[in-house]
Structure formats: structure tokens, C-alpha cells
Protein backbone atom coordinates (compact mmCIF):
# COMPACT_ATOMS: atom_id res chain seq x y z
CA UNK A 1 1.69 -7.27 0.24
CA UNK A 2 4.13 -10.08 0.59
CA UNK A 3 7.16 -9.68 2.60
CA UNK A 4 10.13 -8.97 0.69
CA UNK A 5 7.99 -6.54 -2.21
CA UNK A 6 9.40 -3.56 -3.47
CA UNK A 7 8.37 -0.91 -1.39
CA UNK A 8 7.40 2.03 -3.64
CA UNK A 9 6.26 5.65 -2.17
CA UNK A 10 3.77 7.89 -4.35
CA UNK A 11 3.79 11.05 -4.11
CA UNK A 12 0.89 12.70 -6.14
CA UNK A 13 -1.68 14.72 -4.94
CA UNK A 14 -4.06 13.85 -7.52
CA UNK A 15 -6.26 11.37 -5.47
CA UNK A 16 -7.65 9.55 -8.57
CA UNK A 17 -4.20 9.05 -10.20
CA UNK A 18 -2.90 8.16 -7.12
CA UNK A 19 -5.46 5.35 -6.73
CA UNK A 20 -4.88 4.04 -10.56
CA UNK A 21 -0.61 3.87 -10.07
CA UNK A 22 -1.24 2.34 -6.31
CA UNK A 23 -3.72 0.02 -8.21
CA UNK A 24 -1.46 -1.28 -10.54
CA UNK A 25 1.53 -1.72 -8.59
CA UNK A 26 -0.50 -3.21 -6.36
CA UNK A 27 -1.48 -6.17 -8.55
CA UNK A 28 2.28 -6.55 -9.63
CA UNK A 29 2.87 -7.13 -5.80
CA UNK A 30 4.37 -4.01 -5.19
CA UNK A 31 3.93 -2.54 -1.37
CA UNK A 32 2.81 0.86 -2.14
CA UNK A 33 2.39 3.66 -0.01
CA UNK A 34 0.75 6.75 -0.77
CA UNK A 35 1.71 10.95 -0.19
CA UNK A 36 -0.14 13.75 -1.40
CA UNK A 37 1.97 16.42 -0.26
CA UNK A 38 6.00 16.95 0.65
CA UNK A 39 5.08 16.96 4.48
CA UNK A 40 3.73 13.83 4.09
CA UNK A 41 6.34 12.63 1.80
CA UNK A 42 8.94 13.11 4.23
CA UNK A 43 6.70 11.15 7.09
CA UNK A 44 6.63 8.00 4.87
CA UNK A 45 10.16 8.06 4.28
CA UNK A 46 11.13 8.77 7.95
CA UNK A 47 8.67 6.02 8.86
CA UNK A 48 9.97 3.25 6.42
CA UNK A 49 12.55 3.97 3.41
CA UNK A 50 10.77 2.69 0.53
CA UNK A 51 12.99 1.15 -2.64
CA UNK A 52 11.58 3.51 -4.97
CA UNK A 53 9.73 7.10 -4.95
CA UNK A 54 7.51 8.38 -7.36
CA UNK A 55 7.56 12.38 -7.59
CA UNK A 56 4.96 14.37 -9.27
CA UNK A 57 7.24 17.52 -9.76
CA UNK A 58 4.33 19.91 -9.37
CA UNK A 59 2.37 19.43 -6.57
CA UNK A 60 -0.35 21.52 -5.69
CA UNK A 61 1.61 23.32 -2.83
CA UNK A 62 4.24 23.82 -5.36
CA UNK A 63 7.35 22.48 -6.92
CA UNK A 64 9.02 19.42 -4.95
CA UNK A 65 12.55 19.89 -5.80
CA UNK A 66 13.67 20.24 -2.29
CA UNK A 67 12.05 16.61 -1.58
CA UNK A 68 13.67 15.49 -4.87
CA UNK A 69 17.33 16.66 -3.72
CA UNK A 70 16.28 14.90 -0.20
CA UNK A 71 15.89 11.68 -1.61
CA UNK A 72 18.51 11.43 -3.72
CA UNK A 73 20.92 12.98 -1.26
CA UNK A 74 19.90 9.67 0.55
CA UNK A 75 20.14 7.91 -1.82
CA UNK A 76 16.71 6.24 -2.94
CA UNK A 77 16.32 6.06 -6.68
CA UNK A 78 13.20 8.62 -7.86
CA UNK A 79 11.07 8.26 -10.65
CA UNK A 80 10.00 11.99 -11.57
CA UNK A 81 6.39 12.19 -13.16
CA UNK A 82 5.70 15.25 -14.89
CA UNK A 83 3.03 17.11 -16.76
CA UNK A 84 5.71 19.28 -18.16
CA UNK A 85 6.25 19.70 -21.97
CA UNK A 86 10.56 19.60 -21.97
CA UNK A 87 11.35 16.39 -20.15
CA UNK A 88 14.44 16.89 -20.55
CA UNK A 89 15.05 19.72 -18.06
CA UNK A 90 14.36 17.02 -15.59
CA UNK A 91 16.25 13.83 -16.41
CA UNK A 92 19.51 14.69 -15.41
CA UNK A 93 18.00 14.85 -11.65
CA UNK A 94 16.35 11.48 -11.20
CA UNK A 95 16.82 7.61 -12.02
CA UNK A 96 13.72 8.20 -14.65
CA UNK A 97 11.41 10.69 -15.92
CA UNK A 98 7.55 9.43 -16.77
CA UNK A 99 5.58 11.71 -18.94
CA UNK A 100 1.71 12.56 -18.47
CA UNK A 101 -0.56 11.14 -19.28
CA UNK A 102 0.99 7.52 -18.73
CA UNK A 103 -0.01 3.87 -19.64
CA UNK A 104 -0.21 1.84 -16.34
CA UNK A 105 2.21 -0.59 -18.12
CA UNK A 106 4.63 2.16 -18.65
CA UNK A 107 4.53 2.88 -14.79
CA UNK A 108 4.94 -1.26 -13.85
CA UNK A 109 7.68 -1.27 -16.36
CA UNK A 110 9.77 1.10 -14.77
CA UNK A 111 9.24 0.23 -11.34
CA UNK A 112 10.43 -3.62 -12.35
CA UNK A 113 13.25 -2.06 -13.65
CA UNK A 114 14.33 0.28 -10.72
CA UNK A 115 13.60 -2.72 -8.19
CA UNK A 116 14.69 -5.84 -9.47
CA UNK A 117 18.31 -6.22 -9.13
């Protein structure tokens, strides 16, 4: 992507949903990069600090709170996506909270709006 793109950091370890955010972003000339897994999560944002994270709450490996406190300890805005049926438990701990299932202009929306200053 061009320089100068929000960089955005998903973290999502379902591989097809994964594809269909990165996708999207993508073509809105987002830099995206991709995490399925907290481990990895934490690689990425050693390697680069993106402008934005988004956190699938329930990973396969189990709940990524600890990698939700992380980033916000430092600082980087976090978009929490969540299965879950009471969104509301969440939205007090991140900049935004995206419901599943999701429209792909939902998830451009809310990037734009955590990136553009």
C-alpha cells in the first residue's frame, strides 16, 4: 500500500474472515496486516505499531483480554469484534465495539473514523 496508509493489524483467527476485512481495507488503501493468534499479535506490534487493531475477543486459544489491556496500555486505539450477544460488557474497554456478523462497509467506516484525524 501507499506510504503514509493507515496501518491496521487484524487479529482473527478465522482465516476466511480475515481474508474478507484484509480485502476490504485493502481496497480503501489501508496497509493491513494480519494475526491469527495473541503470539502473533504481539510480533506484529513489536515489529511495526500499526494505527489501529482489530480484536476478535474470542480467539480460538481463548479470550484476548490480556492483548486488549496491552494495546491500550500503549496506547493504540482497538476496535473489539465480537460474536458476543451483550456488547455492552465490552465497550467501555476499547475505542469501538463491531458486532458479528458485520457489513464490510461497517468495518471501512470505522477504520476511516479511528484513522483519519
Amino acid at each position: 500500500m501507499g506510504q503514509g496508509a493507515p496501518s491496521i493489524l487484524l487479529v482473527e483467527d478465522d482465516p476466511a474472515l480475515r481474508l474478507l476485512c484484509r480485502v476490504n481495507l485493502e481496497l480503501e488503501r489501508f496497509s493491513v496486516r494480519e494475526a491469527a493468534t495473541v503470539g502473533e499479535a504481539r510480533r506484529e506490534v513489536a515489529g511495526a505499531r500499526p494505527s489501529l487493531v482489530f480484536l476478535d475477543i474470542h480467539l480460538a486459544e481463548g479470550s484476548s483480554d490480556e492483548l486488549l489491556d496491552e494495546l491500550r496500555a500503549d496506547g493504540i486505539p482497538v476496535v473489539l469484534v465480537t460474536g458476543a450477544v451483550d456488547l455492552d460488557v465490552y465497550r467501555d474497554r476499547a475505542a469501538e465495539v463491531l458486532g458479528k456478523p458485520f457489513s464490510p462497509e461497517a468495518l471501512v467506516a470505522t477504520a476511516r473514523r479511528l484513522t483519519v484525524g
